[in-house]
N, C-alpha and C. Protein backbone atom coordinates (compact mmCIF):
# COMPACT_ATOMS: atom_id res chain seq x y z
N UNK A 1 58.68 30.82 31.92
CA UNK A 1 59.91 30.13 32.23
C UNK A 1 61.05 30.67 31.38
N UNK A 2 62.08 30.34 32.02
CA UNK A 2 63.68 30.91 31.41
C UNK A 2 63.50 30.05 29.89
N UNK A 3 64.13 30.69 28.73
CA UNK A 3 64.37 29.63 27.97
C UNK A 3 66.14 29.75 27.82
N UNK A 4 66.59 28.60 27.37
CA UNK A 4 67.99 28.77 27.54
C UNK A 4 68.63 29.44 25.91
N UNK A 5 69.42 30.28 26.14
CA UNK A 5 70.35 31.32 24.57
C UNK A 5 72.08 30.87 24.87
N UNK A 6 72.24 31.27 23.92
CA UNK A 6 73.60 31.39 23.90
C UNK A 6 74.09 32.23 25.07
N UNK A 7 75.01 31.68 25.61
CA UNK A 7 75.87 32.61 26.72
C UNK A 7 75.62 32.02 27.78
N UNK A 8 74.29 30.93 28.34
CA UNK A 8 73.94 30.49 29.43
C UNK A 8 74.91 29.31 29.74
N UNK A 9 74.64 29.25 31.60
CA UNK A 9 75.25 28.10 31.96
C UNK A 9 74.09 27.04 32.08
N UNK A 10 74.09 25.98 31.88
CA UNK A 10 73.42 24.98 31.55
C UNK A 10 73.62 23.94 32.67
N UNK A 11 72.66 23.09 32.48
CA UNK A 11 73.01 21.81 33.39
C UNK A 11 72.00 20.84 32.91
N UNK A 12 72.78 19.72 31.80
CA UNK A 12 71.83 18.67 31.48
C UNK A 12 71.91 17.61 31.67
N UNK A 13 71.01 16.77 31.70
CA UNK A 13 71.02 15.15 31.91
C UNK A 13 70.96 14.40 30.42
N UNK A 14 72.13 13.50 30.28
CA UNK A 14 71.38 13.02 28.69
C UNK A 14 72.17 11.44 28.91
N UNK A 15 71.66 10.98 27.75
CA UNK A 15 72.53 9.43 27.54
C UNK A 15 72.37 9.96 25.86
N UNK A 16 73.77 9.32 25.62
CA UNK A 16 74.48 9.25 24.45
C UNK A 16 74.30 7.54 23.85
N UNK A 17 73.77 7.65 22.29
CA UNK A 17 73.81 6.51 22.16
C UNK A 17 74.15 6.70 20.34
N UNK A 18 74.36 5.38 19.90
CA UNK A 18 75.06 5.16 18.77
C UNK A 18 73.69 4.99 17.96
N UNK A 19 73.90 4.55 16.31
CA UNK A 19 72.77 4.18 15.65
C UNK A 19 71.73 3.19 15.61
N UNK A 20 72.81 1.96 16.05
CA UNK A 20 72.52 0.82 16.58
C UNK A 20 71.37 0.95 18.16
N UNK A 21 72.00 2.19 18.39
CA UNK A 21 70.58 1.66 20.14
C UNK A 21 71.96 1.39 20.82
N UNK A 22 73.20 1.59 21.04
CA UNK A 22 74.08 1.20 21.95
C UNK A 22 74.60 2.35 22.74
N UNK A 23 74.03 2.47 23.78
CA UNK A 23 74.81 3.71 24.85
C UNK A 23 76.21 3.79 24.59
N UNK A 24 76.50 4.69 24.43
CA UNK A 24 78.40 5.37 24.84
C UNK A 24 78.73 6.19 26.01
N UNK A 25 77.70 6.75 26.35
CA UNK A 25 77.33 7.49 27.13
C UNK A 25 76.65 8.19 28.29
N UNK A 26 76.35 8.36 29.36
CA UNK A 26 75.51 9.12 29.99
C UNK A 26 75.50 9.63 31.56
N UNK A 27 74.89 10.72 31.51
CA UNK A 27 75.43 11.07 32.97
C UNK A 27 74.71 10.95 34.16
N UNK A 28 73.60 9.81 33.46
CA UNK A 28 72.73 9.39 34.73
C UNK A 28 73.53 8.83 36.08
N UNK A 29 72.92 8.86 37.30
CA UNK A 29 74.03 8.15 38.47
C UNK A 29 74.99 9.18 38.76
N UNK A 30 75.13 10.02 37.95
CA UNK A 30 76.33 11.56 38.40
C UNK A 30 75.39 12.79 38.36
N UNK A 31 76.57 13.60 38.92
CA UNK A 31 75.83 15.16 38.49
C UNK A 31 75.84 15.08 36.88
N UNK A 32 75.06 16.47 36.89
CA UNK A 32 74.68 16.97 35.52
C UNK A 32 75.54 17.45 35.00
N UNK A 33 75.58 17.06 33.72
CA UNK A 33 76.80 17.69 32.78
C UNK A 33 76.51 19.41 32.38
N UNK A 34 77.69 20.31 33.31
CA UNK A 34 77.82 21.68 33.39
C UNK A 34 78.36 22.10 31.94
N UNK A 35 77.88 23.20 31.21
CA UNK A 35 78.48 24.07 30.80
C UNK A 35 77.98 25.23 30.10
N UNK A 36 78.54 26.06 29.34
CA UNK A 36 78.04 27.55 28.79
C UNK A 36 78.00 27.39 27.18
N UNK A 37 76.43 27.63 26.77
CA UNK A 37 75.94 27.21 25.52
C UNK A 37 76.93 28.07 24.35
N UNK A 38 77.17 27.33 23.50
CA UNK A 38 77.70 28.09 22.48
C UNK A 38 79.28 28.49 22.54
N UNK A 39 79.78 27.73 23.74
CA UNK A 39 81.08 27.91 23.82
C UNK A 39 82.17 26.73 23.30
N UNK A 40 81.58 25.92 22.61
CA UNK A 40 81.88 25.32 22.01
C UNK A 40 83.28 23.98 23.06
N UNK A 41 82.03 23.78 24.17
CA UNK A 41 82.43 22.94 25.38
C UNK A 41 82.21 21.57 25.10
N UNK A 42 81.20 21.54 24.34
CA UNK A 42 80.67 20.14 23.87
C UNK A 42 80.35 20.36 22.07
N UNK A 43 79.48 18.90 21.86
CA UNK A 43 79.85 19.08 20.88
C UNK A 43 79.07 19.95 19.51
N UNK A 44 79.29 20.44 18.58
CA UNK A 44 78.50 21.19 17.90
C UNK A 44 77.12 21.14 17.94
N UNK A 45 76.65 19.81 17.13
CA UNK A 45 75.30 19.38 17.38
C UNK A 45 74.26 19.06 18.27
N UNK A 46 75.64 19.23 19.40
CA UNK A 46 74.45 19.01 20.99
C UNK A 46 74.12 20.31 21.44
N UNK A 47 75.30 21.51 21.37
CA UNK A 47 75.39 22.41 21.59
C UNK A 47 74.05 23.76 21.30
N UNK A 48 74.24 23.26 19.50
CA UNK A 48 72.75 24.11 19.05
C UNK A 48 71.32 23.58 19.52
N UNK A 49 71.52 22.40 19.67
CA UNK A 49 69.97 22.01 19.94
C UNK A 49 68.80 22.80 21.74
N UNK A 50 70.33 23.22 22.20
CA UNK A 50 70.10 23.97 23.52
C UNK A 50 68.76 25.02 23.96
N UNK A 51 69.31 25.85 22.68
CA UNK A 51 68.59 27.61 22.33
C UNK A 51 67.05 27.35 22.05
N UNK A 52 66.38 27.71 23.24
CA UNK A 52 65.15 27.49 23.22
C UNK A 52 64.19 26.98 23.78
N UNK A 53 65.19 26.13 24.74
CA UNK A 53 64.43 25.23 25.70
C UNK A 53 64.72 25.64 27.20
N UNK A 54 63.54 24.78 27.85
CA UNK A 54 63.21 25.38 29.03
C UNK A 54 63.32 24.29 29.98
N UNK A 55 63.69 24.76 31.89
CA UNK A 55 64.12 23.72 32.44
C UNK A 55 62.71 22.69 32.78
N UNK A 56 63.17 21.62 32.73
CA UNK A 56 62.43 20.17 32.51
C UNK A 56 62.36 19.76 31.52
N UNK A 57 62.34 20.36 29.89
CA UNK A 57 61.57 20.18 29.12
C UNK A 57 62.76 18.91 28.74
N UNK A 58 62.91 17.99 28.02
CA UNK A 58 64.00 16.97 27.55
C UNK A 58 63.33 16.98 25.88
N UNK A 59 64.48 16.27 25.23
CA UNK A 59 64.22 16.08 24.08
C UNK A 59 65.50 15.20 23.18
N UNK A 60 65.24 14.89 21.89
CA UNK A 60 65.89 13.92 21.48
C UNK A 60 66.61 14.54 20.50
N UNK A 61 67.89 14.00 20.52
CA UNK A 61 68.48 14.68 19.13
C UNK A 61 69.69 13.91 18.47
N UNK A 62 69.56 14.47 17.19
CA UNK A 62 70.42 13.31 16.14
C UNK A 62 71.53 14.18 15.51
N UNK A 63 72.85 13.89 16.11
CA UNK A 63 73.58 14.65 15.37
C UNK A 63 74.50 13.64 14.73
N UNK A 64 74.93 14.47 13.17
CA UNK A 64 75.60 13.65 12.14
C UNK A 64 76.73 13.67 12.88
N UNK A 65 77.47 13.23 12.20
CA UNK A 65 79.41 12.81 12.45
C UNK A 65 79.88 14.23 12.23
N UNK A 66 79.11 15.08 11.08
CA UNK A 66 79.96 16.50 11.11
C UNK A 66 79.94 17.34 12.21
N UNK A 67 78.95 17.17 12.79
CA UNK A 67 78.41 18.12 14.22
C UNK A 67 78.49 17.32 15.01
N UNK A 68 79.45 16.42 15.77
CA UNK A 68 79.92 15.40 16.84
C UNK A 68 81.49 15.29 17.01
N UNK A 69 82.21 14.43 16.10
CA UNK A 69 83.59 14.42 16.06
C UNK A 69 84.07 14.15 14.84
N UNK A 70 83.15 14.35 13.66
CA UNK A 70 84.15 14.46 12.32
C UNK A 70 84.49 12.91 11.81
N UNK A 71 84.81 12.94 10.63
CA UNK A 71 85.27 12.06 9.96
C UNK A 71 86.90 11.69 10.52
N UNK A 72 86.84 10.32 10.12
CA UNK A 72 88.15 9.30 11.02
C UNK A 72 89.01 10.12 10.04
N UNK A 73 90.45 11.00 10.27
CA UNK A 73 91.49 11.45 9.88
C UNK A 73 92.53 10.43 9.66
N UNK A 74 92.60 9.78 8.39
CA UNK A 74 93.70 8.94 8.01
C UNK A 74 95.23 9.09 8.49
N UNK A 75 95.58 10.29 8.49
CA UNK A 75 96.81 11.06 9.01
C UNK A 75 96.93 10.67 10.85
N UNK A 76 96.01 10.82 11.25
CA UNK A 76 96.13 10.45 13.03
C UNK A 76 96.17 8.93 13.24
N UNK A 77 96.50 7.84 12.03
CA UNK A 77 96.76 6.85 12.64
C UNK A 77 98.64 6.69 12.11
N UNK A 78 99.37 5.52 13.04
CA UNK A 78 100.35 5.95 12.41
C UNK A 78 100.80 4.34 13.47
N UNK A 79 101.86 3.79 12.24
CA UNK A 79 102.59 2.53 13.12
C UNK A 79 103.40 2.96 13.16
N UNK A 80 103.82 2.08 14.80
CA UNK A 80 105.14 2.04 15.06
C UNK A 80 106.09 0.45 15.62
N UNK A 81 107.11 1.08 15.85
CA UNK A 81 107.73 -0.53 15.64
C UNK A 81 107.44 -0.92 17.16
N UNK A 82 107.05 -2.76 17.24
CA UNK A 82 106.51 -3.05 18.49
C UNK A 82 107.67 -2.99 19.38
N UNK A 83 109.34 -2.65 18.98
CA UNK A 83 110.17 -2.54 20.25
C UNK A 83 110.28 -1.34 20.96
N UNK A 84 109.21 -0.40 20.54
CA UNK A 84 109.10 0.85 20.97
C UNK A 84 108.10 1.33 21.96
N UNK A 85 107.56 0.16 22.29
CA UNK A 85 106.66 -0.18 23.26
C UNK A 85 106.96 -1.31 24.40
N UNK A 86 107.00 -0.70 25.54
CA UNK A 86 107.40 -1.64 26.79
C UNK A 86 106.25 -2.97 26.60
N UNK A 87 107.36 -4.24 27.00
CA UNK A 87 106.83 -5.39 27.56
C UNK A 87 105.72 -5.57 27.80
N UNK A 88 105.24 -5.05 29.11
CA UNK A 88 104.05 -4.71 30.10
C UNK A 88 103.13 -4.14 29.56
N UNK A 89 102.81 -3.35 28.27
CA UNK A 89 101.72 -2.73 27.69
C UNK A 89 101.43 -3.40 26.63
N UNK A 90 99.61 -3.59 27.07
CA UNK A 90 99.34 -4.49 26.18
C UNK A 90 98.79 -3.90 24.65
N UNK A 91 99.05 -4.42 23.88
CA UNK A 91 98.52 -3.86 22.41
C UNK A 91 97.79 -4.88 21.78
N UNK A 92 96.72 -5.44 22.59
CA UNK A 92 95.93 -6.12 21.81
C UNK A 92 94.45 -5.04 21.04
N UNK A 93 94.33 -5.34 19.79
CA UNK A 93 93.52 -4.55 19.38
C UNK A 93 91.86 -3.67 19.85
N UNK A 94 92.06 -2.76 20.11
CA UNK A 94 90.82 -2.06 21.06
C UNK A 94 91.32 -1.67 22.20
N UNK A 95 92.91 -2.06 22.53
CA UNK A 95 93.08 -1.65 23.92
C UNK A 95 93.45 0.76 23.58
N UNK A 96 92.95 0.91 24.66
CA UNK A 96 93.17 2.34 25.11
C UNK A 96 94.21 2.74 24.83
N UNK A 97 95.47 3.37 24.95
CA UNK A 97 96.79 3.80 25.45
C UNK A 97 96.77 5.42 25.50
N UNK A 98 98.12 5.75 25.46
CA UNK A 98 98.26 7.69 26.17
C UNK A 98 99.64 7.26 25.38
N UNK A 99 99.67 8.20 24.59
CA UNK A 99 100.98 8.80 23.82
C UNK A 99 101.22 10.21 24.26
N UNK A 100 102.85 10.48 24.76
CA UNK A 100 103.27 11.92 24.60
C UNK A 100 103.37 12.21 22.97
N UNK A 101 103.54 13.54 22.97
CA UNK A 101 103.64 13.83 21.76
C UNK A 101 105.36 14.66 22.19
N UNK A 102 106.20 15.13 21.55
CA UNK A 102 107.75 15.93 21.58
C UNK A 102 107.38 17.15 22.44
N UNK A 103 105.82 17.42 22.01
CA UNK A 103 106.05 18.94 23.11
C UNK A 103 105.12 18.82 24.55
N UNK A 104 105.20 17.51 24.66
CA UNK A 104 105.00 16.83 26.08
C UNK A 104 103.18 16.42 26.50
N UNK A 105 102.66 16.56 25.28
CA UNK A 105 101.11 17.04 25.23
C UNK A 105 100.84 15.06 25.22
N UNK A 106 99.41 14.70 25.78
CA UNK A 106 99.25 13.52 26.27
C UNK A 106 98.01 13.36 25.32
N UNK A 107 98.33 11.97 24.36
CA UNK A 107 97.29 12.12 23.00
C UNK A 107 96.99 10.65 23.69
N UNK A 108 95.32 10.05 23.86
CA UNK A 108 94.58 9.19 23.73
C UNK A 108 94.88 8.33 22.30
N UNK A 109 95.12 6.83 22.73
CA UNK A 109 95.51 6.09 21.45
C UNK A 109 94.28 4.74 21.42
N UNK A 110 94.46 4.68 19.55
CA UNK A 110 93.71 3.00 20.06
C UNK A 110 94.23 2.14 19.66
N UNK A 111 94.71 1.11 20.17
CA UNK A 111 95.66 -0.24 19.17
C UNK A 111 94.65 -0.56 17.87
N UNK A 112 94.92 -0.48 16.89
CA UNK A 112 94.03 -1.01 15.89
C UNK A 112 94.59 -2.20 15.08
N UNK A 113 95.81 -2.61 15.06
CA UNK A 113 96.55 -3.62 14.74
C UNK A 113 97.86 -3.94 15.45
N UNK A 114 97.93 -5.47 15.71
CA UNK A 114 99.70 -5.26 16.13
C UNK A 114 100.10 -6.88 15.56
N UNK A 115 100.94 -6.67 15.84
CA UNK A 115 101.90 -8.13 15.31
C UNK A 115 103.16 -8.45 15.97
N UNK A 116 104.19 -8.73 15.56
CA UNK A 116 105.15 -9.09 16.63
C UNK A 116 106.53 -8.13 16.10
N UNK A 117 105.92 -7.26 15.17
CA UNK A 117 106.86 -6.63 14.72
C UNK A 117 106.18 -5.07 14.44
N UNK A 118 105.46 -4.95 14.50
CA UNK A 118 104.70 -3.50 14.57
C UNK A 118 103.64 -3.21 15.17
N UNK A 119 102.81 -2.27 15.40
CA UNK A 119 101.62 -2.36 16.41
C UNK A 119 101.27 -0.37 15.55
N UNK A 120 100.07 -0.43 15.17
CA UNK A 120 99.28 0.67 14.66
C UNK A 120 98.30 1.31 15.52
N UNK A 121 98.48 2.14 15.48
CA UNK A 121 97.82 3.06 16.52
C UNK A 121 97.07 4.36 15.86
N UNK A 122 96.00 4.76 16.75
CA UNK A 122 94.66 5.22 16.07
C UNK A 122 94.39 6.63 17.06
N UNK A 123 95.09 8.00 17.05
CA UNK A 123 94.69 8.60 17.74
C UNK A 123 93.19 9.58 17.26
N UNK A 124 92.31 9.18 16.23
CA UNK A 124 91.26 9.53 16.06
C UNK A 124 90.32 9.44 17.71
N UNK A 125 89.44 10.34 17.51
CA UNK A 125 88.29 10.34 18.71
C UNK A 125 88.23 8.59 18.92
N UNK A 126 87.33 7.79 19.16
CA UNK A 126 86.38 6.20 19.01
C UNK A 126 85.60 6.62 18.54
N UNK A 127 84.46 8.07 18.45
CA UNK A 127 83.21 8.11 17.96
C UNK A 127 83.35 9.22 16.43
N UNK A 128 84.39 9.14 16.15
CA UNK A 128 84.99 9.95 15.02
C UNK A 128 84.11 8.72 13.77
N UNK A 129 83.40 9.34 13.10
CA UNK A 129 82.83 8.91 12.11
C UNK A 129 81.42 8.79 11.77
N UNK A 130 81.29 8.65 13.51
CA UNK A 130 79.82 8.05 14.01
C UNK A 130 78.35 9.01 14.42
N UNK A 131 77.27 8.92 13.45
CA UNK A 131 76.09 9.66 13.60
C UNK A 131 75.94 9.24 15.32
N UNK A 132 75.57 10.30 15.57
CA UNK A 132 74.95 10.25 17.42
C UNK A 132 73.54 10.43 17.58
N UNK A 133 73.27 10.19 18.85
CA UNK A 133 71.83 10.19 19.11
C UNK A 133 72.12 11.08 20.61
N UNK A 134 70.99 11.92 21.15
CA UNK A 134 71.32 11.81 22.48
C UNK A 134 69.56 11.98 23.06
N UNK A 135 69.71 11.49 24.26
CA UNK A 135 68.11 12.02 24.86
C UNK A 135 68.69 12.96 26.10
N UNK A 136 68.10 14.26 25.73
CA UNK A 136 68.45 15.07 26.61
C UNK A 136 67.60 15.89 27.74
N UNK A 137 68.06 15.97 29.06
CA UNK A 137 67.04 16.73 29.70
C UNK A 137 67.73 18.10 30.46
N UNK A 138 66.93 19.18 30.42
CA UNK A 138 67.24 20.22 30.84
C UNK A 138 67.18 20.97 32.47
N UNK A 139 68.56 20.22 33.12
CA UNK A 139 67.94 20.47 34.39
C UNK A 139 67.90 22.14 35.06
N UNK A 140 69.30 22.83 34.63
CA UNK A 140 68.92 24.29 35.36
C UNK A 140 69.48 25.22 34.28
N UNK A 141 69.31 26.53 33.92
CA UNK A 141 70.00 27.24 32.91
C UNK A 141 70.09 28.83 34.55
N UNK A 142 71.53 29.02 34.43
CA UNK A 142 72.09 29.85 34.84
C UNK A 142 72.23 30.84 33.88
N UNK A 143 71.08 32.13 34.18
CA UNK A 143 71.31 33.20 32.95
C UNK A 143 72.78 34.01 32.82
N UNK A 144 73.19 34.35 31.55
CA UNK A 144 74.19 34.80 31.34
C UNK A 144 74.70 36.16 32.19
């Protein structure tokens, strides 16, 4: 059987889960999550665990916060004043939002505090900090 290397196109099945046992993740119910090993498409630690394996074979893997999305960057959170935010958008804490940035680029936000006079916002990853788990299965490797 093929085993999969760097340079291949891939196609895996996995669920993503936290330390706790709590899914974040998975692409069961969809197609298979496509891409080319080592291209740094996903994330570090899922990425290496690839090289070596063969289609069907599945397996489990634990990647730290360094090889996932890094430690929470103090600098990417940042308040702003709550009249700078329309009416209609809600900023209760945990909600989602989409910030432009000046050179028009569309940054994922998280309310992490608000009040009636400011509202703090969190453009870190959500899983920025967080050891991962994934169970992965190997459905096709397209040789390079």
């Amino acid at each position: 059987m093929t085993q999969v290397k760097t340079g291949d196109t891939v196609r895996i099945h996995y669920t993503g889960t936290l330390q706790d046992g709590e899914t974040f993740d998975s692409s069961h119910g969809r197609e298979p999550l496509e891409f080319e090993v080592g291209s740094g498409q996903i994330i570090p630690g899922l990425d290496k665990a690839l090289p070596g394996m063969e289609v069907g074979e599945t397996k489990t893997v634990a990647v730290p916060c360094a090889e996932a999305y890094g430690e929470p960057d103090p600098s990417a959170r940042q308040s702003i004043a709550r009249d700078q935010i329309p009416e209609d958008v809600p900023v209760d804490p945990g909600t989602r939002l989409q910030m432009q940035t000046p050179q028009g680029q569309v940054v994922p936000v998280t309310v992490v505090e608000a009040s009636d006079t400011e509202v703090t916002l969190d453009a870190n990853h959500p899983l920025a900090g967080k050891d991962l788990n994934f169970d992965i299965e190997l459905v096709e490797v397209k040789d390079a």
